[in-house]
N, C-alpha and C. Protein backbone atom coordinates (compact mmCIF):
# COMPACT_ATOMS: atom_id res chain seq x y z
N UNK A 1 -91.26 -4.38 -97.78
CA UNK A 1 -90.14 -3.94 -96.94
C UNK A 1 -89.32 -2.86 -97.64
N UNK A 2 -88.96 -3.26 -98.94
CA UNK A 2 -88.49 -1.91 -99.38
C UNK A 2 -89.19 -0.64 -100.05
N UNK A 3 -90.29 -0.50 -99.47
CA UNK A 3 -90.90 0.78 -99.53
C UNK A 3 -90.57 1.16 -98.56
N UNK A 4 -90.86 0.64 -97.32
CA UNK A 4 -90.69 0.92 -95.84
C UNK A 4 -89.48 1.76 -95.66
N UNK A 5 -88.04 0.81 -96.10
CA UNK A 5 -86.67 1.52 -96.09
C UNK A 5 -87.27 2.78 -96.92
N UNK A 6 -87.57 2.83 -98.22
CA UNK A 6 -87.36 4.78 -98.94
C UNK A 6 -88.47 5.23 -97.71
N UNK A 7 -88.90 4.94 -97.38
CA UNK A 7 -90.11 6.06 -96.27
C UNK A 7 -88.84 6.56 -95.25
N UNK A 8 -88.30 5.73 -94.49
CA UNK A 8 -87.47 5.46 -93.53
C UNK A 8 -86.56 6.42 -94.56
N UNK A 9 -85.72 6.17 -95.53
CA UNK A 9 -84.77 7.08 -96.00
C UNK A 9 -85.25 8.58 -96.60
N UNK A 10 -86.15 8.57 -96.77
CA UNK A 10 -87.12 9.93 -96.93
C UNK A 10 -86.97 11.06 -95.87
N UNK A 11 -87.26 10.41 -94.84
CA UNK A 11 -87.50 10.73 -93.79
C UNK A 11 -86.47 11.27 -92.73
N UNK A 12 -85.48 10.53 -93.19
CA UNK A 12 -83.96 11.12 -91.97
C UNK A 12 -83.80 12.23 -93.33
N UNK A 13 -83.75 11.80 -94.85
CA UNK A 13 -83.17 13.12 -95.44
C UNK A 13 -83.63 14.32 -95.35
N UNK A 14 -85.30 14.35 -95.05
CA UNK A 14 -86.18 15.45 -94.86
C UNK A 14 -85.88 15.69 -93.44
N UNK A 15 -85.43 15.23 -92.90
CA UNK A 15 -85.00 15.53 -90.96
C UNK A 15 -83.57 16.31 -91.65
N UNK A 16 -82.80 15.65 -92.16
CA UNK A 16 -81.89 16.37 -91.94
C UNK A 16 -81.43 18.13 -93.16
N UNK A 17 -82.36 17.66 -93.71
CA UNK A 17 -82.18 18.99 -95.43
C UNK A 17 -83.19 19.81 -94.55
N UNK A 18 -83.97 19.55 -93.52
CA UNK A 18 -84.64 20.93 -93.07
C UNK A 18 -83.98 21.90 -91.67
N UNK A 19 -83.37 20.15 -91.27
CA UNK A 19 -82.75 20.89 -89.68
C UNK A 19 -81.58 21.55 -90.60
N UNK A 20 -80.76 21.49 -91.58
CA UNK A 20 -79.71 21.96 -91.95
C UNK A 20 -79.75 23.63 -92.47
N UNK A 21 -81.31 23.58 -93.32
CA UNK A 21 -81.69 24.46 -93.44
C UNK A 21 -82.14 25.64 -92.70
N UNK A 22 -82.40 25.32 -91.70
CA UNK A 22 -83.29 26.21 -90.54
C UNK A 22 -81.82 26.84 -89.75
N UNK A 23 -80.93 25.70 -89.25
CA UNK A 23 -79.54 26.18 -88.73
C UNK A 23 -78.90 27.00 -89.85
N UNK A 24 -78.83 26.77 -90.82
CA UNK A 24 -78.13 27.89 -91.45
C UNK A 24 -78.28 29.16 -91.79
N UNK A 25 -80.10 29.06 -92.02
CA UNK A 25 -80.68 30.41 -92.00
C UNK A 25 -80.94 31.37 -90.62
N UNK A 26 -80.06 30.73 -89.53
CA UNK A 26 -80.42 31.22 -88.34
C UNK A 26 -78.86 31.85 -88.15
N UNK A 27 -78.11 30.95 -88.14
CA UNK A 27 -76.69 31.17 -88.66
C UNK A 27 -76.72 32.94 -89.55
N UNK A 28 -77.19 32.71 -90.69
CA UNK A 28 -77.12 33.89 -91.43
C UNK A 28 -77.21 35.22 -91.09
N UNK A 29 -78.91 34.94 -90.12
CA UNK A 29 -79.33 36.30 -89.74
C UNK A 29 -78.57 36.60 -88.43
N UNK A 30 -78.34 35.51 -87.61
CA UNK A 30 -77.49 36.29 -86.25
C UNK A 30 -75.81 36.18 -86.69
N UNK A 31 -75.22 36.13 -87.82
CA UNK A 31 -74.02 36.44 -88.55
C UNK A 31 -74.27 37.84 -88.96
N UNK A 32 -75.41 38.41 -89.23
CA UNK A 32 -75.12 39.71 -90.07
C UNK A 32 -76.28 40.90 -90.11
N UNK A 33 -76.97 40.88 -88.70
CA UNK A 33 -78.00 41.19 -88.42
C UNK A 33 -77.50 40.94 -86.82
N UNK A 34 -77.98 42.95 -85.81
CA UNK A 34 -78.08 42.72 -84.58
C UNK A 34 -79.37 42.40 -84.04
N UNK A 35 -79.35 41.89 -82.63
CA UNK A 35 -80.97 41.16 -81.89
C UNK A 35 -82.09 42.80 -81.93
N UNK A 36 -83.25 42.46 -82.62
CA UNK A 36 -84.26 43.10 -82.59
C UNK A 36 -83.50 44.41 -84.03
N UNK A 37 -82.86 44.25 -84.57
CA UNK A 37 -82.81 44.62 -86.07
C UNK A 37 -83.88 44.08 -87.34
N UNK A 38 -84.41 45.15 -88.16
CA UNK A 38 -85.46 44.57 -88.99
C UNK A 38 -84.89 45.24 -90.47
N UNK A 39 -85.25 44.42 -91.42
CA UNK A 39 -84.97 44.66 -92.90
C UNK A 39 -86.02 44.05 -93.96
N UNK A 40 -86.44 45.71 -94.04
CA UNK A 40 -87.69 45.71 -94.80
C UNK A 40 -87.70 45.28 -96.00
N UNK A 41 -88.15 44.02 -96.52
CA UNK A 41 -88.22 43.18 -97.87
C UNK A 41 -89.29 43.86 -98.93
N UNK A 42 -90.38 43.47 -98.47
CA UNK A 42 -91.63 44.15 -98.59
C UNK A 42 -92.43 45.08 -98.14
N UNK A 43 -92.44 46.30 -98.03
CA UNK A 43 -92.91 47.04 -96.93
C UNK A 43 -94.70 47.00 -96.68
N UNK A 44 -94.73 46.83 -95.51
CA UNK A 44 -95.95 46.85 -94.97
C UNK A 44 -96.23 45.31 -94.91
N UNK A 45 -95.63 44.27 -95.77
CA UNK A 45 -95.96 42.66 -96.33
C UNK A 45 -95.06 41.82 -94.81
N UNK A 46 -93.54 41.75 -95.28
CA UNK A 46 -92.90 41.30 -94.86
C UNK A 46 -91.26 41.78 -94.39
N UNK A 47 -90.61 41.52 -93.31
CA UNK A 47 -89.53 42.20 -92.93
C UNK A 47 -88.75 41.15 -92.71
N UNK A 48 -87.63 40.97 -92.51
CA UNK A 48 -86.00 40.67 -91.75
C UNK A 48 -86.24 40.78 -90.34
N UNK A 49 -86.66 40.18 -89.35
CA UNK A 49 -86.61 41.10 -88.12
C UNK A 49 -86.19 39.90 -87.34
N UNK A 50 -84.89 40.65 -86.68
CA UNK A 50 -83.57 39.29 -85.60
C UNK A 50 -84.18 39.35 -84.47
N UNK A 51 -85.01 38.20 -83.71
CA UNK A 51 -85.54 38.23 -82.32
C UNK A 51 -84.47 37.02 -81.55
N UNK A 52 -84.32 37.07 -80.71
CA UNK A 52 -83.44 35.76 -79.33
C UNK A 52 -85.41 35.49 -78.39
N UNK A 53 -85.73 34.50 -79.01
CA UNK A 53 -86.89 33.88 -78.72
C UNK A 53 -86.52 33.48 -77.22
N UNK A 54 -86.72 33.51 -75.79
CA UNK A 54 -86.14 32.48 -75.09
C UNK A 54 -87.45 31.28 -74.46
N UNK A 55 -88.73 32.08 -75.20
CA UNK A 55 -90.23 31.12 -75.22
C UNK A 55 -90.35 29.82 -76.18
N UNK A 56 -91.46 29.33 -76.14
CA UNK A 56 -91.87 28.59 -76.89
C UNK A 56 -92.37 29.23 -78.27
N UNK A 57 -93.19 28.26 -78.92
CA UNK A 57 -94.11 29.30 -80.15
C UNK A 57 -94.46 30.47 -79.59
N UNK A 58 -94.11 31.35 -80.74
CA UNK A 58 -94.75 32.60 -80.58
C UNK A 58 -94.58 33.25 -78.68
N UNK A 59 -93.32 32.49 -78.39
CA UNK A 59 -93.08 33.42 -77.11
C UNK A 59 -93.68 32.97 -75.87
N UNK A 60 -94.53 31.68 -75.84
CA UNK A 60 -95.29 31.70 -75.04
C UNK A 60 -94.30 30.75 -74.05
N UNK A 61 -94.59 30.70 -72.59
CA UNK A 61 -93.78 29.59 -71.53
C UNK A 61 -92.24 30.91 -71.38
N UNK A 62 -92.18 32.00 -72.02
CA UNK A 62 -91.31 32.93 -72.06
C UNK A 62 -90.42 32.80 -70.57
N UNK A 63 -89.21 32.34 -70.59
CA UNK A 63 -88.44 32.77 -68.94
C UNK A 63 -88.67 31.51 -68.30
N UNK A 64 -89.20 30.34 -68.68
CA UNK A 64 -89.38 28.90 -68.17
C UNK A 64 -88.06 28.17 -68.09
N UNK A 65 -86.92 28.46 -69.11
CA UNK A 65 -85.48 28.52 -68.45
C UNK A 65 -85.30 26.91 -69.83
N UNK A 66 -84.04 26.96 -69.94
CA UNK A 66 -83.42 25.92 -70.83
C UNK A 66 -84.00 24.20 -70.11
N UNK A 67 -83.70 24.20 -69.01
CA UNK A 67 -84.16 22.93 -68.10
C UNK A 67 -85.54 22.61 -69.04
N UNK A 68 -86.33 23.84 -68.60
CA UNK A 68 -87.94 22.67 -69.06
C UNK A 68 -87.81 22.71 -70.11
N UNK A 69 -87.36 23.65 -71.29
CA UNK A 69 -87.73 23.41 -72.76
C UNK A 69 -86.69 21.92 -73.02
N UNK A 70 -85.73 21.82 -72.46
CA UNK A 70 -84.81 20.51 -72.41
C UNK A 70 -85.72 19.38 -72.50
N UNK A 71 -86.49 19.17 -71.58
CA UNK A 71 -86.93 18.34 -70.84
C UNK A 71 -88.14 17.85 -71.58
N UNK A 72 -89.29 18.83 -72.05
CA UNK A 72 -90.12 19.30 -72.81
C UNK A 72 -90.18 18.38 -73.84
N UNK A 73 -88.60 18.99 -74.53
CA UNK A 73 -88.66 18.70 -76.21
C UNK A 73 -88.11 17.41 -76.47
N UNK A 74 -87.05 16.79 -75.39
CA UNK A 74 -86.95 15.55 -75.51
C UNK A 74 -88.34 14.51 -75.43
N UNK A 75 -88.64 14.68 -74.15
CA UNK A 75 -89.81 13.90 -74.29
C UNK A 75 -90.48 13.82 -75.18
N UNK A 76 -91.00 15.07 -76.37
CA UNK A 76 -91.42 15.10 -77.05
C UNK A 76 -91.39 14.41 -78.58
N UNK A 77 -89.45 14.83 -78.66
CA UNK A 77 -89.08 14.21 -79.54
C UNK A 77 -89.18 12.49 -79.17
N UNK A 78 -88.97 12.01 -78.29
CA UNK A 78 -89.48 10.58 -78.06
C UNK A 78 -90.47 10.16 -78.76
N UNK A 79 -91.47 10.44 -77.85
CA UNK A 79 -92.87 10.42 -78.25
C UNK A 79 -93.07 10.08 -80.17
N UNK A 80 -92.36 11.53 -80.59
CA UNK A 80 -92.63 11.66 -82.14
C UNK A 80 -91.83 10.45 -82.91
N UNK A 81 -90.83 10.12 -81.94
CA UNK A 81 -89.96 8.92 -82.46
C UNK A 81 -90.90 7.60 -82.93
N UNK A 82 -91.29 7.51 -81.51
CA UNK A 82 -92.23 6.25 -81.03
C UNK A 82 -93.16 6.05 -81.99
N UNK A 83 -93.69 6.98 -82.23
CA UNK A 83 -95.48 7.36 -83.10
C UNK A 83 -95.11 6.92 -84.58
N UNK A 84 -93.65 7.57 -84.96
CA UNK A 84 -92.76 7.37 -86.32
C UNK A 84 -92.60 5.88 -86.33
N UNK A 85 -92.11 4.95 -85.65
CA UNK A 85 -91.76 3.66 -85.41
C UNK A 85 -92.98 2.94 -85.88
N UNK A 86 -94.15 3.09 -85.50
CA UNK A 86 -95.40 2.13 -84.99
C UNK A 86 -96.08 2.81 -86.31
N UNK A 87 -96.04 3.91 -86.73
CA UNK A 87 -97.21 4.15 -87.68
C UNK A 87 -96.79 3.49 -89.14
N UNK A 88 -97.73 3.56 -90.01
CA UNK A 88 -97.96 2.31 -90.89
C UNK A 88 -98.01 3.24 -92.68
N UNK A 89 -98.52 5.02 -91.98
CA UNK A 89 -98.79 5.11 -93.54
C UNK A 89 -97.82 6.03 -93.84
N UNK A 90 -97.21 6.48 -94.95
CA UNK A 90 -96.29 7.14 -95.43
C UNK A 90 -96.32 8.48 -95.27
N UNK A 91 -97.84 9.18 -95.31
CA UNK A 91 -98.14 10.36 -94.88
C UNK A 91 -97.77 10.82 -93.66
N UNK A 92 -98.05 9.88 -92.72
CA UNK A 92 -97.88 10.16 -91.10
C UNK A 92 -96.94 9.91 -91.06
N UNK A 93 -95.88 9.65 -91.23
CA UNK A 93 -94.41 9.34 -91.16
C UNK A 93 -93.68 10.45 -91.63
N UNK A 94 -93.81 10.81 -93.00
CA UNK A 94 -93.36 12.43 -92.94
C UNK A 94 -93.74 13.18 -91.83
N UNK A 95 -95.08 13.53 -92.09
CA UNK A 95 -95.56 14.81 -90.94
C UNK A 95 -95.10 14.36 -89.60
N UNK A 96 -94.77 13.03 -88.97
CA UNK A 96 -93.89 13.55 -87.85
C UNK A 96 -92.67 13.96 -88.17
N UNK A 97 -91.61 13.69 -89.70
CA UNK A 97 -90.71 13.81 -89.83
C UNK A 97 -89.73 15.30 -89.98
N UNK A 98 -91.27 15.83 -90.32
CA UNK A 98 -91.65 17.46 -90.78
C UNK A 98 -91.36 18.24 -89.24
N UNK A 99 -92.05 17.35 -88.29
CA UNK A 99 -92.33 18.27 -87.03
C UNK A 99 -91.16 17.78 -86.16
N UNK A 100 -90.46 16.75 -86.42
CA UNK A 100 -89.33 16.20 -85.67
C UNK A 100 -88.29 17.42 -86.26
N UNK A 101 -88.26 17.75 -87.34
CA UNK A 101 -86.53 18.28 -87.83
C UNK A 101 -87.19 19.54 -87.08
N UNK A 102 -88.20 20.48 -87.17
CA UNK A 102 -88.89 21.62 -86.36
C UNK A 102 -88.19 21.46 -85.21
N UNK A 103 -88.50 20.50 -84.00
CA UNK A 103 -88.09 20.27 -83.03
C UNK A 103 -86.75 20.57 -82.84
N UNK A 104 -86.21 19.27 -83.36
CA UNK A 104 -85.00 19.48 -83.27
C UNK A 104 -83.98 20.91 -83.83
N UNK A 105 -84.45 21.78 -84.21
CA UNK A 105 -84.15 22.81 -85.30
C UNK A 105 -83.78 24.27 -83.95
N UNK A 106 -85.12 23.94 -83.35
CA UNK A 106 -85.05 24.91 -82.14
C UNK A 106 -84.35 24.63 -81.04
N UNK A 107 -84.43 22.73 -80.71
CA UNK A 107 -83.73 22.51 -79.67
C UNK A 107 -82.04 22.41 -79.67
N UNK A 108 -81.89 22.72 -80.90
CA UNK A 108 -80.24 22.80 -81.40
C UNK A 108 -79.91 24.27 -80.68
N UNK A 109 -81.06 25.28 -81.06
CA UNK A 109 -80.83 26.82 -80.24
C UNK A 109 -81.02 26.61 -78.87
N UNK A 110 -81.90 26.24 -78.54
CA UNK A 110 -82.27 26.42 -77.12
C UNK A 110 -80.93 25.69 -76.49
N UNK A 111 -80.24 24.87 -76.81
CA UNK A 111 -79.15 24.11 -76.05
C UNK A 111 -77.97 24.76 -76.16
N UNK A 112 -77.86 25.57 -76.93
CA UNK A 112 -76.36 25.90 -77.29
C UNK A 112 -76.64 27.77 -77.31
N UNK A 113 -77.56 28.02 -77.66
CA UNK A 113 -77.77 29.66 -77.35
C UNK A 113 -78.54 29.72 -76.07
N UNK A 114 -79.23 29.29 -75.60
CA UNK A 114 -80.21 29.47 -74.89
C UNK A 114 -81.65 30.45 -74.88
N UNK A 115 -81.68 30.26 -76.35
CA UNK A 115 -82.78 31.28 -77.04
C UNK A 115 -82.83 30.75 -78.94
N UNK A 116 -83.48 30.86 -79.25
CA UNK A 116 -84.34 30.56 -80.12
C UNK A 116 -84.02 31.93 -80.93
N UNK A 117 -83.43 31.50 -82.23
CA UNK A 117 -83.55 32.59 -83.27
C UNK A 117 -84.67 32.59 -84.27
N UNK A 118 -85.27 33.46 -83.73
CA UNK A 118 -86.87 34.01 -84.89
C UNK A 118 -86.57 34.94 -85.85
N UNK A 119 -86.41 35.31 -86.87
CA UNK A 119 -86.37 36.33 -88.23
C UNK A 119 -87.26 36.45 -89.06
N UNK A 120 -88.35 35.34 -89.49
CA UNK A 120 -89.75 35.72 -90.56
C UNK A 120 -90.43 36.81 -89.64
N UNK A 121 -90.79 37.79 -90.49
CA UNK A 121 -91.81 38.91 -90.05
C UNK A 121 -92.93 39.61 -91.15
N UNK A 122 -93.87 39.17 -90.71
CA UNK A 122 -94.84 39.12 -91.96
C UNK A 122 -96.09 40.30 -91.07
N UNK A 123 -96.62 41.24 -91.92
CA UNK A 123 -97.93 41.92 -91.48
C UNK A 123 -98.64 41.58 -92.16
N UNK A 124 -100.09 41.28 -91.23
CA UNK A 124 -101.33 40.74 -92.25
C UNK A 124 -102.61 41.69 -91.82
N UNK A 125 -102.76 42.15 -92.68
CA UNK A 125 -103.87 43.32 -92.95
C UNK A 125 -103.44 44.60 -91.26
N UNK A 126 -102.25 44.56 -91.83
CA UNK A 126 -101.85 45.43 -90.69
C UNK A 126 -100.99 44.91 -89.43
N UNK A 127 -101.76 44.19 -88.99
CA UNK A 127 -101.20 43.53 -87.85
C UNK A 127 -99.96 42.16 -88.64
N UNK A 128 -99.40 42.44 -86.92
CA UNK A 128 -98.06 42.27 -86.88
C UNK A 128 -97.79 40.60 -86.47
N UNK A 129 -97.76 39.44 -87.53
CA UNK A 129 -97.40 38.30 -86.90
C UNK A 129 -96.16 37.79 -86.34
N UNK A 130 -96.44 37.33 -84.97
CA UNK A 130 -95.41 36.57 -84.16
C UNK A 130 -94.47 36.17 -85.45
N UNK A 131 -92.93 36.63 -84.97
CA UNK A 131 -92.01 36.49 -85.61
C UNK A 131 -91.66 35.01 -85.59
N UNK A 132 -91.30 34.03 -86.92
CA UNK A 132 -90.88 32.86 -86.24
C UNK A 132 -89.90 32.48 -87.67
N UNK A 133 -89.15 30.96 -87.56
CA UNK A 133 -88.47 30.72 -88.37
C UNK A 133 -88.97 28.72 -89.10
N UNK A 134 -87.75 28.72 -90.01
CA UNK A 134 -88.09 27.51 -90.32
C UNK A 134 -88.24 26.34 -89.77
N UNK A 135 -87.91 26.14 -88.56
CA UNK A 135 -88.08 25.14 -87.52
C UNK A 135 -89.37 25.38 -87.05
N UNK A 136 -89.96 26.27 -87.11
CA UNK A 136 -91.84 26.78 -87.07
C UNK A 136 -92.54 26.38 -88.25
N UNK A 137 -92.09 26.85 -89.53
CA UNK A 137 -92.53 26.44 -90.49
C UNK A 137 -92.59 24.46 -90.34
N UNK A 138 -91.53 24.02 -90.36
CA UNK A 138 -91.55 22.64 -90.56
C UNK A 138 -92.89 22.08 -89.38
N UNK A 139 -92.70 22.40 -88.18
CA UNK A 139 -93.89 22.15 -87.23
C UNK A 139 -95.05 22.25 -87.48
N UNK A 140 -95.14 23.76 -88.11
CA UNK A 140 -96.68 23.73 -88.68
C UNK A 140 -96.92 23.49 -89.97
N UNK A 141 -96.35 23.20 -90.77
CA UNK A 141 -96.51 22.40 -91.97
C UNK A 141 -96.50 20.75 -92.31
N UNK A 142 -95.93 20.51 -90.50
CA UNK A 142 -95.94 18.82 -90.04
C UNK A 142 -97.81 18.44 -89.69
N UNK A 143 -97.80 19.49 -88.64
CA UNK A 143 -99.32 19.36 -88.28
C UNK A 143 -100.10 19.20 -89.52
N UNK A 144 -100.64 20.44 -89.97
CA UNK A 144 -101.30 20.09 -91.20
C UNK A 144 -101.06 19.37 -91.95
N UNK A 145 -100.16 18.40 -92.30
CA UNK A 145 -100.13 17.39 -92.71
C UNK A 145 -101.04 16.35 -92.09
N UNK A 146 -100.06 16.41 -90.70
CA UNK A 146 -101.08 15.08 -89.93
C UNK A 146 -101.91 15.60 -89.92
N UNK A 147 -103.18 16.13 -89.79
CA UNK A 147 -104.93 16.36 -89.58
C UNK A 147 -105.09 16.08 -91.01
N UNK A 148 -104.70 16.31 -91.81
CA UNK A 148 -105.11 16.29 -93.67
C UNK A 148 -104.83 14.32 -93.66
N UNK A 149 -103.92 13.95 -93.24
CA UNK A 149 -103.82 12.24 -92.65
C UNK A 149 -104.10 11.65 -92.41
N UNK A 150 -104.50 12.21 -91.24
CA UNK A 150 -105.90 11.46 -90.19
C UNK A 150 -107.16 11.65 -91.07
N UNK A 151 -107.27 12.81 -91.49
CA UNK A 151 -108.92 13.32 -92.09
C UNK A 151 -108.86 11.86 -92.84
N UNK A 152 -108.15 11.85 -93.83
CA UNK A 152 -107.87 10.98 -94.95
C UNK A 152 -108.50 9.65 -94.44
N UNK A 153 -107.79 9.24 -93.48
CA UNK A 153 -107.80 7.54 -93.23
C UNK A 153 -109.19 7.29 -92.90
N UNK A 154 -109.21 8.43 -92.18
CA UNK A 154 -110.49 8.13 -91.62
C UNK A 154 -111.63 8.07 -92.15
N UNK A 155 -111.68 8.69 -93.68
CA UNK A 155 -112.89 8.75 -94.39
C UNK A 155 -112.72 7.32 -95.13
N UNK A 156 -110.98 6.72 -95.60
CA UNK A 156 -111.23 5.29 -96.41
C UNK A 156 -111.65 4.53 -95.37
N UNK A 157 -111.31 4.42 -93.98
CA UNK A 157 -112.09 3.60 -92.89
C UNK A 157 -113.52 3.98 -93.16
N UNK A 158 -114.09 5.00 -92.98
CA UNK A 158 -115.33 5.10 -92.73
C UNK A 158 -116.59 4.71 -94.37
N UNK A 159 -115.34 4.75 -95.17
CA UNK A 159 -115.93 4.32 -96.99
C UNK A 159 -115.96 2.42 -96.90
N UNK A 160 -114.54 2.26 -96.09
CA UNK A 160 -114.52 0.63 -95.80
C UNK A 160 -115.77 -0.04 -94.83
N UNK A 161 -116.23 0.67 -94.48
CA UNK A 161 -117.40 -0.15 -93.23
C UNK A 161 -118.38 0.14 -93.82
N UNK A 162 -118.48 1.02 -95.35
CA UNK A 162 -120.19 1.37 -95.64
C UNK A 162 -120.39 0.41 -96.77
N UNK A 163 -118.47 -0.42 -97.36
CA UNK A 163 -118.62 -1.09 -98.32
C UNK A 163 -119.27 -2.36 -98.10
């Protein structure tokens, strides 16, 4: 049981040291930086660049309006709640915890701006990747967690049935 609690206390601190993080760095750039302004770090690598996202990832569901992303991300965040509650291993409990503060990171913008502040801007072998921020990062660094998780269990399950 008291592993359970540090997983459980792990877990709201990593919810909350990333959502804090992501709001502040969003904070920063729309404090001191105008929308669609870029500041070249690295040239040709990586830029500064202030976007008002009002899509999903990478823009997509674009103009679908505050209602559905509302609606969307709660459910969602449920869901990730639920999955957090019931699951058993420490790995999977972060990586939803990873993709919950994500969530919540954007749905803090989407509710109160009604747009999504994006600023990472990275070119890779030229081309230009979808601008996004740390509430992206945490999402996709949640995922790959969970598949690296699942991969995992599934091979000591599949080592347990050959034992």
């Amino acid at each position: 049981m008291k592993h359970r609690t540090q997983i459980y206390i792990g877990s709201m601190v990593l919810v909350a040291l990333m959502t804090g993080l992501d709001q502040w760095t969003k904070w920063a750039v729309s404090t001191h930086m105008r929308p669609g302004q870029s500041i070249v770090i690295i040239p040709k690598l990586f830029e500064l660049t202030y976007l008002q996202n009002t899509g999903a990832g990478f823009s997509i569901f674009e103009g679908y309006g505050k209602p559905f992303f509302a609606v969307l991300t709660v459910i969602a965040m449920a869901v990730m709640l639920w999955a957090y509650i019931k699951a058993k291993r420490p790995g999977l409990q972060m990586s939803l915890a990873l993709i919950f503060a994500g969530a919540l990171g954007n749905f803090i913008d989407r509710m109160a701006l009604g747009y999504v502040v994006d600023f990472f801007h990275f070119y890779i072998f030229g081309w230009s990747f979808p601008v996004f921020n740390i509430a992206d990062i945490c999402i996709t660094l949640g995922f790959v967690f969970l598949v690296i998780d699942m991969l995992r269990e599934e091979h000591e399950q599949r080592k347990a049935l050959e034992a």
